[in-house]
N, C-alpha and C. Protein backbone atom coordinates (compact mmCIF):
# COMPACT_ATOMS: atom_id res chain seq x y z
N UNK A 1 19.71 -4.18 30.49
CA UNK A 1 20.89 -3.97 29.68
C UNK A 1 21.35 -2.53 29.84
N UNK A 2 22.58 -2.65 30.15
CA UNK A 2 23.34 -0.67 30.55
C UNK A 2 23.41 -0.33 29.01
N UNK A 3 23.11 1.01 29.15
CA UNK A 3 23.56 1.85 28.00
C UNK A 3 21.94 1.91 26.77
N UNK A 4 20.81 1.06 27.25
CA UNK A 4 20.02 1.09 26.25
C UNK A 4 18.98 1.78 26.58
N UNK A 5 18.26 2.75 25.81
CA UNK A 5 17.02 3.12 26.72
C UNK A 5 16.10 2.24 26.64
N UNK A 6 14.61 1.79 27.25
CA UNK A 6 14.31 1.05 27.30
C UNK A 6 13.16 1.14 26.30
N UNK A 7 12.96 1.81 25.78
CA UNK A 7 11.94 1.78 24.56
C UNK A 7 12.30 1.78 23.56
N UNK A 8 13.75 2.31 22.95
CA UNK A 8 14.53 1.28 22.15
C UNK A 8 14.70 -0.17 21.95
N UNK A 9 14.64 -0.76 23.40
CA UNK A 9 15.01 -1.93 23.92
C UNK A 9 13.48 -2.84 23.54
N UNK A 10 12.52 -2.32 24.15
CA UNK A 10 11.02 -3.00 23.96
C UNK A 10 11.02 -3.27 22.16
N UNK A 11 11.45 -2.06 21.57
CA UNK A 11 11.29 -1.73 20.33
C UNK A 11 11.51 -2.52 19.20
N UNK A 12 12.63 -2.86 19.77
CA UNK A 12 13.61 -4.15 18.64
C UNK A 12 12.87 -5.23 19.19
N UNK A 13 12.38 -5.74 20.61
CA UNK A 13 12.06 -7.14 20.87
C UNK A 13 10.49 -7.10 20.63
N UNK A 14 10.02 -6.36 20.28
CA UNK A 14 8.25 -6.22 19.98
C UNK A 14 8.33 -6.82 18.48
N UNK A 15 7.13 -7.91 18.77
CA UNK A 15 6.72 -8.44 17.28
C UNK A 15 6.23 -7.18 16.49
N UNK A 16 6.11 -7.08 15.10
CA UNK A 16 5.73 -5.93 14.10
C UNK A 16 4.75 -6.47 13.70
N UNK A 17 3.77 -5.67 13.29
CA UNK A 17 2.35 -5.98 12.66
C UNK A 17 3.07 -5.61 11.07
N UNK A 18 2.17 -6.58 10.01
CA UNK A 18 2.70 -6.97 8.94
C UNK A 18 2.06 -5.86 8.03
N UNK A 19 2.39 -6.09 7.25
CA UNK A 19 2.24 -4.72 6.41
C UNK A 19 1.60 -4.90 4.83
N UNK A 20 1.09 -3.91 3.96
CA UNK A 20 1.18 -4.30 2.66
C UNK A 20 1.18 -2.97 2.00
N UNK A 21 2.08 -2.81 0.74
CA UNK A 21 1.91 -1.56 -0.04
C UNK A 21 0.66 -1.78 -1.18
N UNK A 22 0.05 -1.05 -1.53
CA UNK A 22 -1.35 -1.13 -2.82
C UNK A 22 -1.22 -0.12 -3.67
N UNK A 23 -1.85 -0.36 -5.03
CA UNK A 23 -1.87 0.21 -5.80
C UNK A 23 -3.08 0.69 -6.29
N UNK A 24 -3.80 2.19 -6.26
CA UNK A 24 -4.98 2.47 -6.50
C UNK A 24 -5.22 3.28 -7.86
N UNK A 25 -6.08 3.01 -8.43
CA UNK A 25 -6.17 3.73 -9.73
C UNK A 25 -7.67 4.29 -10.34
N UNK A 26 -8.01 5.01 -10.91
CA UNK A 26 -9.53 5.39 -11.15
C UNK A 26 -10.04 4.24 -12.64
N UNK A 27 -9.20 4.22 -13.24
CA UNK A 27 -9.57 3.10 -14.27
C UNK A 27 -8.37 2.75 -15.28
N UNK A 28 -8.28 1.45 -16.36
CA UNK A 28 -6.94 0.96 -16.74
C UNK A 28 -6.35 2.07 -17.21
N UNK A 29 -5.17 1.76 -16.94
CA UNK A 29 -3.71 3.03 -17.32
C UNK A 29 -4.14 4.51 -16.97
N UNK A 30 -5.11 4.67 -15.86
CA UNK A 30 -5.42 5.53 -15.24
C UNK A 30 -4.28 6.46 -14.51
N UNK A 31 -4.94 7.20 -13.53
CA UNK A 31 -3.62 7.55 -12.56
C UNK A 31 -3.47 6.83 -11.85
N UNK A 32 -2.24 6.89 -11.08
CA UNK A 32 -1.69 5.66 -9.88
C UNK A 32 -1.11 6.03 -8.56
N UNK A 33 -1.89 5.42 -7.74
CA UNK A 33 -1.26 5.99 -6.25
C UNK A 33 -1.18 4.86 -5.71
N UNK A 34 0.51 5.01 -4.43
CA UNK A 34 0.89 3.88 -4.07
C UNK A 34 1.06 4.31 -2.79
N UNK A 35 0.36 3.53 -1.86
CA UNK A 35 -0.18 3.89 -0.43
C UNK A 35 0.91 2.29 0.16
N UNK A 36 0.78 2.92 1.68
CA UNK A 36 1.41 1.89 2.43
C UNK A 36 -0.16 1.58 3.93
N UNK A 37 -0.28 0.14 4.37
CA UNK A 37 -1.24 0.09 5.33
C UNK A 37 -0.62 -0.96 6.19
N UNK A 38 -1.32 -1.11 7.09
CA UNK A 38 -1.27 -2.51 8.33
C UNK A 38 -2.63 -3.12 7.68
N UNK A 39 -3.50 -2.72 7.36
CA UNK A 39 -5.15 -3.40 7.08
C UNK A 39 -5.53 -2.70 5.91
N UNK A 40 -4.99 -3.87 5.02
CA UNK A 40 -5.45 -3.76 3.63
C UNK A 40 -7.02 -3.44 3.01
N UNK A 41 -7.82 -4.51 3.98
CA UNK A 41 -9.18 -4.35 3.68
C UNK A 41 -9.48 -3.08 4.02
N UNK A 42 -9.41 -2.59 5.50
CA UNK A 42 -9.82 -1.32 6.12
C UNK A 42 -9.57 -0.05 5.15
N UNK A 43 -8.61 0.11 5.27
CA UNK A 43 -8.03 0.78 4.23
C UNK A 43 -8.10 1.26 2.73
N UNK A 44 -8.55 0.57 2.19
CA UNK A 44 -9.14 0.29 0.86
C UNK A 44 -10.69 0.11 0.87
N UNK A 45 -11.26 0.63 2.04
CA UNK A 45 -12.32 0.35 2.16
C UNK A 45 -12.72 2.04 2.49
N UNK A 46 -12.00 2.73 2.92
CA UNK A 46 -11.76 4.16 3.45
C UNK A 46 -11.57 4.80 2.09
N UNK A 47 -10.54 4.37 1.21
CA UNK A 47 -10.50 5.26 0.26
C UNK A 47 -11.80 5.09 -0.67
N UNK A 48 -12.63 4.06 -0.51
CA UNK A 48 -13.40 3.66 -1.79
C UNK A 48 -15.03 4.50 -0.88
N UNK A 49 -14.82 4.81 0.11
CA UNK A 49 -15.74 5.43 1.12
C UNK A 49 -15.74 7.35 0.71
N UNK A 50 -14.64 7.29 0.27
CA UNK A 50 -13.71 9.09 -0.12
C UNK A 50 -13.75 9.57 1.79
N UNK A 51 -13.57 8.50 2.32
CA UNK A 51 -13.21 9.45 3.64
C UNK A 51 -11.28 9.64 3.87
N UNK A 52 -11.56 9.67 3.14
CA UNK A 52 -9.27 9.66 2.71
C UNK A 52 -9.33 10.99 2.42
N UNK A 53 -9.05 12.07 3.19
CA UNK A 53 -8.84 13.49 2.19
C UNK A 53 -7.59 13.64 1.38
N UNK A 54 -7.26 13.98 0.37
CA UNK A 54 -6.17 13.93 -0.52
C UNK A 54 -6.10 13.75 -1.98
N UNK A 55 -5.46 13.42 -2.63
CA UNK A 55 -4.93 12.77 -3.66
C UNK A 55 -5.76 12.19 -4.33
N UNK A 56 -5.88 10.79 -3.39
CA UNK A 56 -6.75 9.48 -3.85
C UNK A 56 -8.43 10.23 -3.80
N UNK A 57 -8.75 10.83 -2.87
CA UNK A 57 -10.22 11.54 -3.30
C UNK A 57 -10.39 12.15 -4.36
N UNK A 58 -9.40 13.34 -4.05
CA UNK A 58 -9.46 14.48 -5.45
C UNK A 58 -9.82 14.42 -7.08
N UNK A 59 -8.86 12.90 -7.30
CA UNK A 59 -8.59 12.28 -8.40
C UNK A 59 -10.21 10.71 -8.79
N UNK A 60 -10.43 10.49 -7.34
CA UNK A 60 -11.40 9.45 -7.58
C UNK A 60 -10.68 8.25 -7.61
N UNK A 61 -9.85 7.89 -7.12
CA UNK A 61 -8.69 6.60 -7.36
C UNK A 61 -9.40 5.13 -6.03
N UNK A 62 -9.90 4.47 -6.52
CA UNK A 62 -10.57 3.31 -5.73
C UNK A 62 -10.68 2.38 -6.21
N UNK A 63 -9.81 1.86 -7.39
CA UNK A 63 -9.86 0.66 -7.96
C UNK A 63 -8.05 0.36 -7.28
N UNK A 64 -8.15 -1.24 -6.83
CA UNK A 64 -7.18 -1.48 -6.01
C UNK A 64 -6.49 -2.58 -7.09
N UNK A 65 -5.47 -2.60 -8.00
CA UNK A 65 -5.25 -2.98 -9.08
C UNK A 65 -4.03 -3.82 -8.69
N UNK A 66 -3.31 -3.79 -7.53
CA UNK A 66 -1.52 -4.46 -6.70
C UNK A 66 -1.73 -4.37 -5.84
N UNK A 67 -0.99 -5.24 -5.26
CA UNK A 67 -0.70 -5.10 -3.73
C UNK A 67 0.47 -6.16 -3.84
N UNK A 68 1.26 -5.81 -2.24
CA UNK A 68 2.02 -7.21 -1.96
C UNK A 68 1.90 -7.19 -0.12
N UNK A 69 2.01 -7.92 0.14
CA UNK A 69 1.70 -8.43 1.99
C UNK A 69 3.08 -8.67 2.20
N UNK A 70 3.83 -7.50 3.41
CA UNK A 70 5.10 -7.78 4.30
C UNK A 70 4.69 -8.87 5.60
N UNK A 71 5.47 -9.01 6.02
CA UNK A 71 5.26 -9.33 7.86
C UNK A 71 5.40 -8.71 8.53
N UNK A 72 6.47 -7.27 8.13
CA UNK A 72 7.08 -6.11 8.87
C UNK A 72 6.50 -4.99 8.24
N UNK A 73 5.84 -4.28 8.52
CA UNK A 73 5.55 -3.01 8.51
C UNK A 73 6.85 -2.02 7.78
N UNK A 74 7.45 -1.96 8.38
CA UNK A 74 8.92 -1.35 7.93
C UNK A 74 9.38 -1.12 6.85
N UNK A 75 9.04 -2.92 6.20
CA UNK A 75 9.81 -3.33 5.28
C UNK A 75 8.81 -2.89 3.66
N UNK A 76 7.37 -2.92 4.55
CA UNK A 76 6.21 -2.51 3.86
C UNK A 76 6.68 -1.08 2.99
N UNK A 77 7.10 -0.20 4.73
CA UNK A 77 7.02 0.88 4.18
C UNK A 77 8.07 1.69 3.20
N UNK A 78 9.54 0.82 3.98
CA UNK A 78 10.20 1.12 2.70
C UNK A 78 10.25 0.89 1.40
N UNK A 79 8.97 -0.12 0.62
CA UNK A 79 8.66 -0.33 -0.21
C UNK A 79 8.00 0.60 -0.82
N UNK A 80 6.97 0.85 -0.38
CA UNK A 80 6.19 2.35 -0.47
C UNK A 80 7.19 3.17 -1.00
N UNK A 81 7.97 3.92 -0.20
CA UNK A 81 8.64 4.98 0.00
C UNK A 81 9.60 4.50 -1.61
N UNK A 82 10.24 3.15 -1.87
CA UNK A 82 11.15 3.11 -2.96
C UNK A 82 10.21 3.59 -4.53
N UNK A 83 8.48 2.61 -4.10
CA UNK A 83 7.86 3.00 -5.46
C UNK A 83 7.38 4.17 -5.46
N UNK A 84 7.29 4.67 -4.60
CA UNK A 84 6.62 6.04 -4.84
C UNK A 84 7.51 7.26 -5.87
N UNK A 85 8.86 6.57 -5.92
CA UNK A 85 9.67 6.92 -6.83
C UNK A 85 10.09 7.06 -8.15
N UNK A 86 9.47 5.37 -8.40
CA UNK A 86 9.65 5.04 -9.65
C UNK A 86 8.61 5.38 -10.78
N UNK A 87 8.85 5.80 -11.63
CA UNK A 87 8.54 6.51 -13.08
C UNK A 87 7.03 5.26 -13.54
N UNK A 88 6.10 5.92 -13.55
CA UNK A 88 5.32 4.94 -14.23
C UNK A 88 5.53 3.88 -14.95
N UNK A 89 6.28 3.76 -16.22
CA UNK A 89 7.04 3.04 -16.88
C UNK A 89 7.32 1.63 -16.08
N UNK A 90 7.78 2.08 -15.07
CA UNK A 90 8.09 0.73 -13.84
C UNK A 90 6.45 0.42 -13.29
N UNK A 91 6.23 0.54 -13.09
CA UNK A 91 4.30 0.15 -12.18
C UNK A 91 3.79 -0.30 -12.86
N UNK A 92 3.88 0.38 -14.35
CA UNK A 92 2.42 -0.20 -15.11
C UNK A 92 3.16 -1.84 -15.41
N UNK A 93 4.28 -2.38 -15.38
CA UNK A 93 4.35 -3.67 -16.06
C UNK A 93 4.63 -4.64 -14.48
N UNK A 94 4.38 -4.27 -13.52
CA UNK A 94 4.12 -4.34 -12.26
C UNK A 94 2.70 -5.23 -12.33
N UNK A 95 1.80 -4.47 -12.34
CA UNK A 95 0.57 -4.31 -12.46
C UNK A 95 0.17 -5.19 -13.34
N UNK A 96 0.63 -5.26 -14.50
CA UNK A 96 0.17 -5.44 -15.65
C UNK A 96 0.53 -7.50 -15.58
N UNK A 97 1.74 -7.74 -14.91
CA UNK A 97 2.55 -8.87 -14.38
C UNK A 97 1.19 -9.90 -13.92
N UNK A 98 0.52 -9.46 -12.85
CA UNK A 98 -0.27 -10.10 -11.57
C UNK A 98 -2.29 -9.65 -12.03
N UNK A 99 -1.91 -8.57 -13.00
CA UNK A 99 -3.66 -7.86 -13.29
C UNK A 99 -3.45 -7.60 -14.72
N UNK A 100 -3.35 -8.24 -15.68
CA UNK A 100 -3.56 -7.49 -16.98
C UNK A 100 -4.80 -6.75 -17.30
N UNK A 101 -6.05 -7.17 -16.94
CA UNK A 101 -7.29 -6.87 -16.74
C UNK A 101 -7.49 -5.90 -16.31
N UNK A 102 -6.49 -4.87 -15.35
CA UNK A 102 -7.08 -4.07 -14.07
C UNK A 102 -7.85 -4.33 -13.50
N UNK A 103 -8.74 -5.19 -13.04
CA UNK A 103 -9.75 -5.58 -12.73
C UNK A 103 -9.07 -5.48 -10.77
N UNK A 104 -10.39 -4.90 -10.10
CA UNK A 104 -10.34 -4.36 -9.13
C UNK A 104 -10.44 -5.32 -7.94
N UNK A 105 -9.04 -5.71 -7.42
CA UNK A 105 -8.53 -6.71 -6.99
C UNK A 105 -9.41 -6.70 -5.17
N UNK A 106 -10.12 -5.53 -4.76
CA UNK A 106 -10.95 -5.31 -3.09
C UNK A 106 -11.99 -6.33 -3.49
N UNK A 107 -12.24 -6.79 -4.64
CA UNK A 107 -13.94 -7.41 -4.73
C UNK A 107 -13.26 -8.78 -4.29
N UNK A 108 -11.92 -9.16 -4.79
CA UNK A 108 -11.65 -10.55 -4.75
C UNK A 108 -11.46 -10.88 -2.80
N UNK A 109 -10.79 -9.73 -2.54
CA UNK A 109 -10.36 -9.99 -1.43
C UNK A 109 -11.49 -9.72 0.13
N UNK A 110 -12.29 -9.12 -0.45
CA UNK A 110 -13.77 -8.79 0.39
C UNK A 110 -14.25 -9.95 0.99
């Protein structure tokens, strides 16, 4: 195709690995951090390891309380990127929707 470069081109026609945003917390109505991954398990398996330097270590945050599964990565991440915005107020009835319990949703999915 003229005019396209070709890794643009691969780019759009390459399947996307699927995605999921999570929600990590140290305990109920704790603090809250909202991470984006390709491998939910892996991932949540890293922070609960403290080999994550950051935030989620600092604080102790390894209870995995939300999540939702994209197909697109992308779409994952602009999810991420929208909650990472929103005011607690919005998350906790999120959360609260799918986990009233907090109860630490990696044991179910292990």
């Amino acid at each position: 195709m003229a005019g396209l470069v070709p890794a643009i081109h691969v780019y759009e026609n390459s399947r996307m690995a699927s995605g999921y945003i999570y929600i990590l917390t140290d305990r109920p109505n704790g603090t809250l951090y909202v991470g984006v991954t390709n491998d939910l398990l892996r991932r949540i398996g890293e922070h609960r390891a403290g080999v994550v330097k950051g935030f989620t270590k600092r604080y102790g945050l390894k209870r995995l309380v939300y999540f939702e599964q994209y197909d697109d990565i992308r779409t994952a991440t602009q999810r991420e990127h929208n909650m990472k915005h929103w005011s607690r107020t919005w998350k906790v009835p999120l959360i609260l929707t799918g986990n009233p319990e907090w109860r630490d949703l990696f044991d179910e999915l292990a």
